[in-house]
Protein backbone atom coordinates (compact mmCIF):
# COMPACT_ATOMS: atom_id res chain seq x y z
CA UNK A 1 -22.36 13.53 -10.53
CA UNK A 2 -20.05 10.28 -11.19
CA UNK A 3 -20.11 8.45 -14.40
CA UNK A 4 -18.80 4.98 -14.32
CA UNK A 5 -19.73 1.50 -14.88
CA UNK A 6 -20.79 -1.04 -13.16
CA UNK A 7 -20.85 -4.48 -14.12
CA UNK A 8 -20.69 -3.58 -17.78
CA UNK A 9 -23.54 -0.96 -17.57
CA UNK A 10 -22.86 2.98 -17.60
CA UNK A 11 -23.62 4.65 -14.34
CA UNK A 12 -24.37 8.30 -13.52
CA UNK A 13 -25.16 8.83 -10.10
CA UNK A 14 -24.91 12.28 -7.20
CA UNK A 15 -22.68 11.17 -4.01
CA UNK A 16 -21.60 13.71 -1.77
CA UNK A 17 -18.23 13.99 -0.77
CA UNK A 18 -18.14 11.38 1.97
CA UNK A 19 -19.65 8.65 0.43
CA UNK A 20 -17.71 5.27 -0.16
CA UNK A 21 -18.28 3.32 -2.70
CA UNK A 22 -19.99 0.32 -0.25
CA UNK A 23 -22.78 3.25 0.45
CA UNK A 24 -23.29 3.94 -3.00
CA UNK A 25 -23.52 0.15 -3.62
CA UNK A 26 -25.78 -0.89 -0.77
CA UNK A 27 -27.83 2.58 -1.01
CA UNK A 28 -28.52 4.14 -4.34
CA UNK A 29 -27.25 1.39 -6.32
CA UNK A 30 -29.54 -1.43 -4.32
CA UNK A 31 -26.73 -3.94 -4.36
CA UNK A 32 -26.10 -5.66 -1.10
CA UNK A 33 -23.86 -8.73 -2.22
CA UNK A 34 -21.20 -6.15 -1.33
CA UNK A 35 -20.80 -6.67 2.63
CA UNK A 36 -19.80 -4.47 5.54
CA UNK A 37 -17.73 -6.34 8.00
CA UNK A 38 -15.46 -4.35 10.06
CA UNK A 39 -15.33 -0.92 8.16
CA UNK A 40 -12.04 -0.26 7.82
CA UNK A 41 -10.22 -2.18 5.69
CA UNK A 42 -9.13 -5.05 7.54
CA UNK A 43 -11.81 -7.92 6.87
CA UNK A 44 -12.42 -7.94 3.20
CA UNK A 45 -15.74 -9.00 3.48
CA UNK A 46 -16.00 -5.17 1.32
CA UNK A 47 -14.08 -6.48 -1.43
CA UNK A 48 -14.73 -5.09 -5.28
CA UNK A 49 -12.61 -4.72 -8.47
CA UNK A 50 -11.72 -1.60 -10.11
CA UNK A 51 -10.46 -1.22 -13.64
CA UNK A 52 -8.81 2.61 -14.83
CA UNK A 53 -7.98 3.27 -18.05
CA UNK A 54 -4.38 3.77 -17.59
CA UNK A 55 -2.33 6.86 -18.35
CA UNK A 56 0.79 8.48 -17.80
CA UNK A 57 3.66 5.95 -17.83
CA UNK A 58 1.15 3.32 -17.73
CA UNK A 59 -1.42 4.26 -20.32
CA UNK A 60 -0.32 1.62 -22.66
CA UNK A 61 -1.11 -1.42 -20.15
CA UNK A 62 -3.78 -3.67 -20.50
CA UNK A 63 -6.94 -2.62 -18.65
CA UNK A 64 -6.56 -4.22 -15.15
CA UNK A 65 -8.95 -5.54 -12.49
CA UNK A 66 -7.70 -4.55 -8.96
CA UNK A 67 -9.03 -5.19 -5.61
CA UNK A 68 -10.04 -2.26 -3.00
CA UNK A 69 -11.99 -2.57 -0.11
CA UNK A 70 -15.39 -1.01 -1.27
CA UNK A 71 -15.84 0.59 2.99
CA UNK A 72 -13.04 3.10 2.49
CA UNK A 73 -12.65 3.56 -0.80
CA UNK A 74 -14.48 7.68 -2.11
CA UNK A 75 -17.78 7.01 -4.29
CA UNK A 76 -16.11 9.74 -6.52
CA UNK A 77 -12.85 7.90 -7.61
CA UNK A 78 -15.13 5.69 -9.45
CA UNK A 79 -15.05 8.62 -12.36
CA UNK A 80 -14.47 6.92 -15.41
CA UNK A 81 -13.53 3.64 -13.73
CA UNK A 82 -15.51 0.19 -14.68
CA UNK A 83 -16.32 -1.33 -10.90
CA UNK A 84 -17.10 -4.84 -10.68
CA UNK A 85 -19.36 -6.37 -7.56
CA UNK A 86 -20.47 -9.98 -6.64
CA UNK A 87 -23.59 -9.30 -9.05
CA UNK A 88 -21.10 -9.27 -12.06
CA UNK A 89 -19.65 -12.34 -12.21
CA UNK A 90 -21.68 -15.12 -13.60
CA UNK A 91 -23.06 -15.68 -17.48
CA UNK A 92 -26.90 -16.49 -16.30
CA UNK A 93 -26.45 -19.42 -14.42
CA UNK A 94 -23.06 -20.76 -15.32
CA UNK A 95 -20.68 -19.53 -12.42
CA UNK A 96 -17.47 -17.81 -13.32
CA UNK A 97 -14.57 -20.28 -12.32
CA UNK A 98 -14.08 -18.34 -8.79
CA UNK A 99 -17.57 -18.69 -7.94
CA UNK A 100 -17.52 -22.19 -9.02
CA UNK A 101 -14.47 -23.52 -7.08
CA UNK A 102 -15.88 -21.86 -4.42
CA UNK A 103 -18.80 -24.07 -4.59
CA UNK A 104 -16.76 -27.45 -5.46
CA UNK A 105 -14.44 -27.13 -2.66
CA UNK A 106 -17.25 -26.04 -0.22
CA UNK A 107 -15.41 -22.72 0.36
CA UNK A 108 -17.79 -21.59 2.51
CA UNK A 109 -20.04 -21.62 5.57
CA UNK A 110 -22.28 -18.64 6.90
CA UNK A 111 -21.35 -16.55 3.84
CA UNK A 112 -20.91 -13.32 5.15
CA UNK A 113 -17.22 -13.30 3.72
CA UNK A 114 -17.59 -15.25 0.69
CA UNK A 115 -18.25 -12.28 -1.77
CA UNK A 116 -15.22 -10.65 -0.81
CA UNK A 117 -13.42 -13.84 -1.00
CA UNK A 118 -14.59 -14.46 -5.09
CA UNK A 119 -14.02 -11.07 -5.72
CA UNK A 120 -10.20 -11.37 -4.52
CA UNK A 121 -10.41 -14.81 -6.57
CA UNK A 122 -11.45 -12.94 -9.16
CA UNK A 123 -8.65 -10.60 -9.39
CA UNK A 124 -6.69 -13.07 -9.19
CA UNK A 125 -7.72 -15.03 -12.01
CA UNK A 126 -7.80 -12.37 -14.15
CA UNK A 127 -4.34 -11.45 -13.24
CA UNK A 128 -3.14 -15.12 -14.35
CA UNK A 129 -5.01 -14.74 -17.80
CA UNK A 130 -2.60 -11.96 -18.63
CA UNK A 131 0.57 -13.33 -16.73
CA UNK A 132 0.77 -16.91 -17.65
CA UNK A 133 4.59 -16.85 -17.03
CA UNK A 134 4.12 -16.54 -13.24
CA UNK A 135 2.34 -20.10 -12.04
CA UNK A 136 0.56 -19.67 -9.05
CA UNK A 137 2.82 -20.26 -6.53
CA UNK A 138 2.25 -20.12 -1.85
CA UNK A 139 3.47 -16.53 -2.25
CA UNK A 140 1.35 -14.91 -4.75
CA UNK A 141 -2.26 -16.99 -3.18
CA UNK A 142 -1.07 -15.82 0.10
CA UNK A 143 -0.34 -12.18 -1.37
CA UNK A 144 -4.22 -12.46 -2.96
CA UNK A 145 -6.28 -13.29 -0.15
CA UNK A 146 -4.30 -12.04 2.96
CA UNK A 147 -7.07 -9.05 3.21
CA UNK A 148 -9.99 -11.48 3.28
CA UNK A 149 -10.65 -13.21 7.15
CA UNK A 150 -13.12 -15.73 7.18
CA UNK A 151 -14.49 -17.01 10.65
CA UNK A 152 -15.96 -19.99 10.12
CA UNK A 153 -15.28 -22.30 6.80
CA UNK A 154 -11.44 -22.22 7.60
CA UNK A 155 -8.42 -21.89 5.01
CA UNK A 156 -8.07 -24.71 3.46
CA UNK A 157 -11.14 -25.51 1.57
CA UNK A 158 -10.66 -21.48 0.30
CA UNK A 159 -7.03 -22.47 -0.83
CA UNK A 160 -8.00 -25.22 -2.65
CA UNK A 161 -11.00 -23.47 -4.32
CA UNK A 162 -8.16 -20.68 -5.54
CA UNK A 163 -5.78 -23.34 -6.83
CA UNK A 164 -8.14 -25.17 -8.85
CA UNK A 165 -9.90 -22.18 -10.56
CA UNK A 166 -8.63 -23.46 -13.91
CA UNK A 167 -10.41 -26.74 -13.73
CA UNK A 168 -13.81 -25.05 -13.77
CA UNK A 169 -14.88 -23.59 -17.48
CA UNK A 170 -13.62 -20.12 -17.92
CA UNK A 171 -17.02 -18.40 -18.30
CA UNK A 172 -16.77 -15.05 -19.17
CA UNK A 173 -19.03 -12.00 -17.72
CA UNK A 174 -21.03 -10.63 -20.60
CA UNK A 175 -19.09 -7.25 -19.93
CA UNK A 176 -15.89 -9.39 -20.66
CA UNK A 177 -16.58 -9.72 -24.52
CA UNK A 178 -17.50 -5.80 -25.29
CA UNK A 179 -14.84 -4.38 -27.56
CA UNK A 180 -15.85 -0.88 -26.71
CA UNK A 181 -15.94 -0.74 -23.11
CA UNK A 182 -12.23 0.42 -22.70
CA UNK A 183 -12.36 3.20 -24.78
CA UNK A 184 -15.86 4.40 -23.54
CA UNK A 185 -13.83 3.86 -20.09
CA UNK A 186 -11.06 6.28 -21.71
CA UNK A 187 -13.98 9.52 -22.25
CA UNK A 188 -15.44 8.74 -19.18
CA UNK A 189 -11.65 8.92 -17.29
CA UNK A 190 -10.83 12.29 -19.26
CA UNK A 191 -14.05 13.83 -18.47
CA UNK A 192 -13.21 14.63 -14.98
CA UNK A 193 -11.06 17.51 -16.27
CA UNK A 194 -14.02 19.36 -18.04
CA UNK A 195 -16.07 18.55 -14.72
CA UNK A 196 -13.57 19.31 -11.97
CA UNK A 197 -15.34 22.99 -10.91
CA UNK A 198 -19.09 21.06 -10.94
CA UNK A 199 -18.26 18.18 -8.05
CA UNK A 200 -19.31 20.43 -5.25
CA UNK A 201 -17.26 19.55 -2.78
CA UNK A 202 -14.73 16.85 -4.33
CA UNK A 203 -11.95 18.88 -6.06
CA UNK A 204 -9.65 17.34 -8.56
CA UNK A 205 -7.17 19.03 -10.21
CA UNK A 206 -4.88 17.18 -12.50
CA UNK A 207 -1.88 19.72 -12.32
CA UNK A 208 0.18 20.42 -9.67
CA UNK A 209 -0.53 24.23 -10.28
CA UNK A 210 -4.08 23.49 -10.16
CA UNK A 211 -3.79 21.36 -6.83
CA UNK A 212 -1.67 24.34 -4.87
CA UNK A 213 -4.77 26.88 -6.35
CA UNK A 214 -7.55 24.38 -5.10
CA UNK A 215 -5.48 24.26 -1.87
CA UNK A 216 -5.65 27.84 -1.56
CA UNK A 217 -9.60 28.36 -2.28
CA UNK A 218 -10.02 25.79 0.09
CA UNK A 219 -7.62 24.99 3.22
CA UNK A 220 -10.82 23.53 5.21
CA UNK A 221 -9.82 20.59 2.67
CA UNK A 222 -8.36 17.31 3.31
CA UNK A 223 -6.40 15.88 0.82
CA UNK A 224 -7.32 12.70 -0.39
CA UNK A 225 -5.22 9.75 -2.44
CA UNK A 226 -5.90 6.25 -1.70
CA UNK A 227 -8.21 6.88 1.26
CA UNK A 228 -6.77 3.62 3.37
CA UNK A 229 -5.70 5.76 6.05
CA UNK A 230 -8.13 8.78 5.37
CA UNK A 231 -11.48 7.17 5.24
CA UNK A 232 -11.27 5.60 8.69
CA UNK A 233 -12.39 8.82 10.23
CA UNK A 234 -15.66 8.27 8.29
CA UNK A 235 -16.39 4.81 9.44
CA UNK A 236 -14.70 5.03 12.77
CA UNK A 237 -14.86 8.56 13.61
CA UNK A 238 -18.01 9.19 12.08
CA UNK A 239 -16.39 12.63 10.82
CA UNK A 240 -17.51 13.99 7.72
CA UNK A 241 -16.14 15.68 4.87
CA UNK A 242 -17.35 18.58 3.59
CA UNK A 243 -14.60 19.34 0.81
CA UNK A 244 -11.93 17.02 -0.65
CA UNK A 245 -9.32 17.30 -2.89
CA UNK A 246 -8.20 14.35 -5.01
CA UNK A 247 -4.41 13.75 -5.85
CA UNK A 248 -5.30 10.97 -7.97
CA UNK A 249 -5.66 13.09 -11.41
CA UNK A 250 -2.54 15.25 -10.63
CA UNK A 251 -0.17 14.17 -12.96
CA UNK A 252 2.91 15.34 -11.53
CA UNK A 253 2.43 13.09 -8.96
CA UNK A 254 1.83 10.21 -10.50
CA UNK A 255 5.20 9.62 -11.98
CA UNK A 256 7.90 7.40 -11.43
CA UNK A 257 10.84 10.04 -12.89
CA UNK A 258 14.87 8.03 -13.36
CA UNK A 259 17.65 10.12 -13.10
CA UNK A 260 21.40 9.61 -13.68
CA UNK A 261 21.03 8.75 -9.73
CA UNK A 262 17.98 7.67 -8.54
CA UNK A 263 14.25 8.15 -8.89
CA UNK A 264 11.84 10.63 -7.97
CA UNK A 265 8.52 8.89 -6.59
CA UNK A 266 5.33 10.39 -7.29
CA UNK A 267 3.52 10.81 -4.14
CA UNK A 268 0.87 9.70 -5.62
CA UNK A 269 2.08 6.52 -7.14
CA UNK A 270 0.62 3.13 -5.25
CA UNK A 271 3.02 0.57 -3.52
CA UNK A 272 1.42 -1.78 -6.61
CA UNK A 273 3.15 0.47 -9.17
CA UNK A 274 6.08 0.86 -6.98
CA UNK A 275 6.83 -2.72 -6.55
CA UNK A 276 8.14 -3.67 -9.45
CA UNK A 277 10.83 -0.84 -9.15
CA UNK A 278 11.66 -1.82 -5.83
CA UNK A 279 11.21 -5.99 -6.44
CA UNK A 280 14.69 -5.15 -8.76
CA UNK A 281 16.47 -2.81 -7.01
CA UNK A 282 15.86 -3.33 -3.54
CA UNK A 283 14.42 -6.70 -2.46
CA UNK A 284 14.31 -6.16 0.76
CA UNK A 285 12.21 -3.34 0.71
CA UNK A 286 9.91 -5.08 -2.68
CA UNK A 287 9.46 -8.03 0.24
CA UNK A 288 8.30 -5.88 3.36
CA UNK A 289 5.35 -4.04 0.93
CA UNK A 290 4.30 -7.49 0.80
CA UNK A 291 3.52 -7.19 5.05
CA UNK A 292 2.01 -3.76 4.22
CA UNK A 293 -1.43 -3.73 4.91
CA UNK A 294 -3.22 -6.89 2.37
CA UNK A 295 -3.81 -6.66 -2.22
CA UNK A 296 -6.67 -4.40 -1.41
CA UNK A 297 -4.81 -1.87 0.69
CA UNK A 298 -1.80 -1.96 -1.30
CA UNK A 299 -3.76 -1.22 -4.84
CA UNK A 300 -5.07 1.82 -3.40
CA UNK A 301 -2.47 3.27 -0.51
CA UNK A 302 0.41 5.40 -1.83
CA UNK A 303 4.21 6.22 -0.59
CA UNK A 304 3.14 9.92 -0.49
CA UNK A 305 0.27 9.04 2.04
CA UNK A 306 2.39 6.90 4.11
CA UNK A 307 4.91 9.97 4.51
CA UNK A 308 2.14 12.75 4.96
CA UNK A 309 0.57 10.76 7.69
CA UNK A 310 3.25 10.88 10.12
CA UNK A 311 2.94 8.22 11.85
CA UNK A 312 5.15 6.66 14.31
CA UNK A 313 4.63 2.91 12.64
CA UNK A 314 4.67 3.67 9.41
CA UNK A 315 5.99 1.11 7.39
CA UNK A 316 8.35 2.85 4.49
CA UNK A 317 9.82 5.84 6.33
CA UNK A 318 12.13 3.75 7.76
CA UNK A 319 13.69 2.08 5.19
CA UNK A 320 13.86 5.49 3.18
CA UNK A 321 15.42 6.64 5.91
CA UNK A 322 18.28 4.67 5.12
CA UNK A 323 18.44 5.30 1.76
CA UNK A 324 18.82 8.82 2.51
CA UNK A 325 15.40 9.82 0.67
CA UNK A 326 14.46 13.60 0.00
CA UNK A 327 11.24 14.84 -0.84
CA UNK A 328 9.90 17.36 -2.83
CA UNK A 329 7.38 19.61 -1.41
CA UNK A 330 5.37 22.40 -3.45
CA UNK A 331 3.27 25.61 -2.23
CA UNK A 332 2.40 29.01 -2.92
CA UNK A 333 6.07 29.73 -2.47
CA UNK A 334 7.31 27.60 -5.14
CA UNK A 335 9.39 23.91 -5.22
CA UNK A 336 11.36 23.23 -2.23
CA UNK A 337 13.56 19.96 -1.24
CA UNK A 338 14.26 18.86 1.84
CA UNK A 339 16.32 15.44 3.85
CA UNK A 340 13.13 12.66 4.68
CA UNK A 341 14.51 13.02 8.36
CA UNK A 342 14.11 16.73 8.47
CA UNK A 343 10.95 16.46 7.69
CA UNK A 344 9.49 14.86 11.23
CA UNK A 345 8.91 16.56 13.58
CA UNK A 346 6.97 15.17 16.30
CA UNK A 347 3.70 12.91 17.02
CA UNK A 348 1.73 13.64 13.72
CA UNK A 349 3.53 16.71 13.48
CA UNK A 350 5.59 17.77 10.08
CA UNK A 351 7.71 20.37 8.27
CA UNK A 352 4.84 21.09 5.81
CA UNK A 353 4.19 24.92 5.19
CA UNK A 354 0.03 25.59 5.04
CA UNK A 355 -1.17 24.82 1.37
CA UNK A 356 2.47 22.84 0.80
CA UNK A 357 1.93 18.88 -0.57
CA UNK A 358 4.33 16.17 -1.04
CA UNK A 359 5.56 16.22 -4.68
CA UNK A 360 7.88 13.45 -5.20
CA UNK A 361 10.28 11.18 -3.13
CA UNK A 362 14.03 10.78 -3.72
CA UNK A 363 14.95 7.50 -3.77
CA UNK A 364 18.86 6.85 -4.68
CA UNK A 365 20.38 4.09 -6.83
CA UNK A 366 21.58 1.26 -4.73
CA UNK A 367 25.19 0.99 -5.09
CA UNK A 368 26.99 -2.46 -6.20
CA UNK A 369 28.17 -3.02 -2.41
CA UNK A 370 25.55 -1.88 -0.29
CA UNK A 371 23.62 -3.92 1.50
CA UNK A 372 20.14 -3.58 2.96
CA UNK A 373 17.96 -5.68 5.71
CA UNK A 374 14.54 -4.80 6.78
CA UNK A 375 12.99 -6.89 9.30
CA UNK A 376 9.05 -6.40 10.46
CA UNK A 377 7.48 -7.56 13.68
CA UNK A 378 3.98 -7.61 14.08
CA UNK A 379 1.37 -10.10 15.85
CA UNK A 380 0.35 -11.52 12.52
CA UNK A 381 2.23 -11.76 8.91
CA UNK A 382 -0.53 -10.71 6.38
CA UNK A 383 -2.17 -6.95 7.03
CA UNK A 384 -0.96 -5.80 10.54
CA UNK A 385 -0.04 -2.71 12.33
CA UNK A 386 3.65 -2.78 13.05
CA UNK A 387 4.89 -3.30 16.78
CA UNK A 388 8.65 -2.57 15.88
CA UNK A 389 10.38 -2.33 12.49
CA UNK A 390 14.00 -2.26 11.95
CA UNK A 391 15.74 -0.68 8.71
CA UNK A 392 19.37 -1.54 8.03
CA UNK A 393 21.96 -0.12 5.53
CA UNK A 394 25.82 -0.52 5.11
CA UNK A 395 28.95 -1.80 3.49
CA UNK A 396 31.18 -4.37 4.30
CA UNK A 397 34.90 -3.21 2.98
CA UNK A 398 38.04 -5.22 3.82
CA UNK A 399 35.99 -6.65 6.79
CA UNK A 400 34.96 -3.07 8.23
CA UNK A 401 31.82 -1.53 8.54
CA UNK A 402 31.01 1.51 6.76
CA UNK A 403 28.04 4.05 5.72
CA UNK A 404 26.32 2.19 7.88
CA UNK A 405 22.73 4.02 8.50
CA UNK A 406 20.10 1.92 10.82
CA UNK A 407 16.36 3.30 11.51
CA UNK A 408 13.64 2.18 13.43
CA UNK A 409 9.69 2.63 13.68
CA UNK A 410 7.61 2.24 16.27
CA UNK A 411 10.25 3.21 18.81
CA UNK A 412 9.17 6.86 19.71
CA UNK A 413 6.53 9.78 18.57
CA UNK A 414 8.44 9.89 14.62
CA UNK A 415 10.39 7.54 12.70
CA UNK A 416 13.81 8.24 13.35
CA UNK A 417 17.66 7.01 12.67
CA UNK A 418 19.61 5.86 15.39
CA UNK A 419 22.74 8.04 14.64
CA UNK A 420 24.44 6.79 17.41
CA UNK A 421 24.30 3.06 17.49
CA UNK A 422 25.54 4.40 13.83
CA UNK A 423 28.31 5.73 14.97
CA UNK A 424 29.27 3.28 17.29
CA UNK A 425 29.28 0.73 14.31
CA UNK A 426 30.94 2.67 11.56
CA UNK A 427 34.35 1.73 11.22
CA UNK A 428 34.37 -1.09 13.10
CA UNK A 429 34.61 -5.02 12.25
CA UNK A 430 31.15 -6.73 12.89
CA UNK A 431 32.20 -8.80 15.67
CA UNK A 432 30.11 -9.39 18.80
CA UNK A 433 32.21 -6.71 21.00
CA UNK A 434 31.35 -3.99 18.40
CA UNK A 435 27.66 -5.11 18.65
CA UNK A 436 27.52 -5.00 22.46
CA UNK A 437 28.53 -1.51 22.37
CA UNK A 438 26.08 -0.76 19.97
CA UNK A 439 23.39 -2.67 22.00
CA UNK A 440 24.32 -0.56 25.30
CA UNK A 441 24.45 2.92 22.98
CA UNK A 442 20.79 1.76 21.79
CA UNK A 443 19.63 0.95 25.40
CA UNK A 444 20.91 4.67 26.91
CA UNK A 445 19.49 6.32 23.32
CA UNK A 446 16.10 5.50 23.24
CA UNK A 447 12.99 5.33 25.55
CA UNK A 448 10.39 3.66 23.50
CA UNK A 449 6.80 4.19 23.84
CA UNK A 450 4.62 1.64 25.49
CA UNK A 451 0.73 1.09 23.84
CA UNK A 452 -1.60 -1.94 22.83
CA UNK A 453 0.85 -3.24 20.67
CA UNK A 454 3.87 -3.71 22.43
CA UNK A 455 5.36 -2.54 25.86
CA UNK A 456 8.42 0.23 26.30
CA UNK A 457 10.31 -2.85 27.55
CA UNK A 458 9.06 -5.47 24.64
CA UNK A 459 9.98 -3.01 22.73
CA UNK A 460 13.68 -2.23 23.24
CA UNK A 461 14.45 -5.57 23.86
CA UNK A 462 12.84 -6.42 20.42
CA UNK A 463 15.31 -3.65 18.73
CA UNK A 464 18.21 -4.77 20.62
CA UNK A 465 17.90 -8.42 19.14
CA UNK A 466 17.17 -7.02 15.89
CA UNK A 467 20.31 -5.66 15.97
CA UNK A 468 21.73 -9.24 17.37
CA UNK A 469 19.90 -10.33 13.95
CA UNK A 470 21.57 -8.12 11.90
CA UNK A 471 24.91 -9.18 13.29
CA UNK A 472 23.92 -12.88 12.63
CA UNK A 473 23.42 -12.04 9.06
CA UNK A 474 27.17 -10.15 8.74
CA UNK A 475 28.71 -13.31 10.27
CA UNK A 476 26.64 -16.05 7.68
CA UNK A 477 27.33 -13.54 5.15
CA UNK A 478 31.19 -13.77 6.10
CA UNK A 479 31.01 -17.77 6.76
CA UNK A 480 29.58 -18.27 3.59
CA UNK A 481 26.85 -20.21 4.75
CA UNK A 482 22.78 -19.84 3.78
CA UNK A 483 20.93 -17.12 5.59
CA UNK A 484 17.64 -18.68 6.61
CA UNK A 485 15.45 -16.01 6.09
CA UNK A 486 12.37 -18.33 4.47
CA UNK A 487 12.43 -19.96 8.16
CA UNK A 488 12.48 -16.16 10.03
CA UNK A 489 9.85 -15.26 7.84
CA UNK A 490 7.27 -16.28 9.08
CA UNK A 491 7.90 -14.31 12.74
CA UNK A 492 9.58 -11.03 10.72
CA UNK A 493 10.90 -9.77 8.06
């Protein structure tokens, strides 16, 4: 059984183990405002809001109202959670100021994708009622509604519906005004301790030693964190699951843990709680999470995930490559560490022992005069696969190259560094002769793979000029002059 609520009122419902939360809403639940558009996380038409009581590091935040995309999203991580549909919005018949500026603006046509579209409007008004600091600016409306497509009304009547939310009243769902939802929202959260050994075939444990003993009892299991990745064998594959276990209660992965050095990453943290961490350390990589997947996706999906899943266009691995990331790994066998770029192997393949999990991720302190450049290309900006990325890491000293570390994905079955072109560049000033030898050691390194995104020879040309691009940057950098990176933007970054 799940306990939850929905749209102020207390749930308990069965779901098996498979079951999203759009089945539960359009089945059991009878509530089909909630649309299925492309199942798998791209179209937003899905779109829902989740509020968890927070704990850990973040228990003492305010509760929050987050996006997900309701077709891949478990039924069962709604334990304890307060979900919020289409249905939810309005006070009788005056319109909550999404809904309303929705109408005003004639925000939309056939429909189909407008009650994803107020649900993302609704996050995002909520989010400005607790940040009033941060005005909404191009960046953060793009960063709200680049997981929603709509085929029909066009942008612009949506965009102006989202900017002039505060003109409308701010009517308040009834739910909104009940003092003791949050802490009833608190027992419901810790109850899925007392009931982890009665939810059939959804497991969660919410210690690491639990997780490696539920791993054990059952390695037919997939593990299971933010399900953006996970859940499209459901709706694509039509697979189904007949045991899960859920990282999302384990709280030794759901840390963010400083050191004298560094940080270790829970694997279970999301790119949402990661940003902020990375937004001050390391723009460059705060900015590409941005072109990760869309507000829904990034809410949900976790660094860990991204890592596990091995996959050749992955967006982080990278850029952690650079860094010179570790990760932690735990099994039967005990705690074990081991370099990020030891751990692929090949296609989808990994240095995981059976019943072994991603702990943590080792992410290092940026040092006062290293710099880092990641650069994305895809066919469109907001939630795309990537064709090619590009990762790159040095220092400039006295005019000389040095610790210079450059990774690519998308360029061959794992994400890998290019130790070669590194060593090429290392030592040497960033003139163009340094950079044409580099180009020529990339060309006679690498044969990239050819698919629907992007041929062998789109591709290496596209790595060779991001190299060009890197060299660019070194020689503004050196002139003094602007780098014009809003301008690039909009093809990669």
């Amino acid at each position: 059984m799940i306990e939850f609520f929905l749209n102020g009122q207390r749930q308990r419902v069965a779901s098996t183990p498979d079951t999203s939360i759009l089945e539960l809403l359009r089945g059991p639940l009878a509530l089909q405002g909630t649309k299925e558009g492309c199942a798998s996380g791209d179209c937003g038409a899905c779109t829902v809001a989740i509020a968890h009581p927070q704990e850990g590091q973040w228990k003492n935040l305010p509760l929050a109202y987050r996006t997900a995309n309701a077709c891949i999203t478990p039924a069962h991580q709604l334990q304890g959670a307060h979900l919020i549909t289409i249905e939810g919005l309005a006070r009788g018949d005056a319109l909550h100021p999404a809904q309303a500026s929705m109408v005003a603006c004639h925000g939309s046509q056939c429909g189909f994708c407008t009650p994803g579209i107020v649900m993302s409007l609704f996050a995002l008004h909520e989010q400005q009622r607790t940040a009033a600091s941060q005005p909404l600016d191009a960046h953060r409306l793009e960063a709200a509604l680049g997981g929603n497509l709509c085929r029909c009304t066009g942008y612009r009547p949506i965009r102006d519906a989202a900017l002039s939310m505060n003109d409308h009243p701010d009517t308040r769902p009834p739910w909104a005004n009940d003092p003791t939802l949050e802490s009833e929202l608190h027992g419901l959260s810790q109850s899925v301790v007392s009931e982890s050994e009665n939810q059939g075939g959804y497991q969660t444990p919410t210690t690491l030693a639990e997780l490696i003993i539920a791993m054990q009892r059952h390695p037919e299991a997939s593990l299971v964190a933010g399900a953006t990745d996970l859940w499209l064998d459901v709706t694509q594959r039509l697979a189904r699951f007949d045991t899960l276990i859920d990282l999302r209660q384990v709280e030794e992965l759901r840390q963010i843990a400083e050191t004298a050095e560094g940080w270790w990453i829970g694997a279970a943290v999301t790119y949402r709680e990661w940003e902020p961490l990375l937004a001050e350390h390391y723009p460059g990589f705060a900015h590409l999470l941005t072109r990760l997947g869309s507000a829904q996706i990034r809410n949900r999906a976790t660094v860990g995930g991204n890592i596990a899943n091995a996959s050749p266009i992955g967006d982080t691995p990278p850029v952690l490559l650079t860094l010179d990331a570790r990760l932690r790994l735990a099994g039967p066998e005990g705690v074990r560490e081991l370099p990020l770029e030891s751990f692929f192997l090949d296609y989808k393949r990994t240095a995981l022992e059976p019943d072994e999990c991603i702990v943590a991720i080792y992410m290092p302190k940026p040092q006062p005069d290293h710099e880092l450049r990641v650069w994305k290309l895809s066919k469109r900006r907001e939630d795309d696969i990537s064709t090619l990325l590009g990762a790159f890491r040095w220092r400039l000293r006295d005019g000389v190259l040095t610790d210079v570390r450059i990774a690519y994905g998308g360029m061959a079955a794992v994400p890998l560094r290019v130790t070669a072109v590194e060593d090429a560049l290392e030592g040497q000033t960033p003139g163009e002769d340094a950079f044409e030898i580099a180009k020529q050691v990339l060309r006679d390194s690498l044969t990239p793979m050819s698919d629907a995104r992007g041929s062998r020879e789109y591709r290496l040309t596209a790595a060779i000029n991001l190299l060009e691009r890197w060299r660019l940057t070194l020689a503004r950098a050196d002139s003094n002059a602007p780098t014009p990176e809003v301008a690039l933007d909009a093809y990669a970054h």
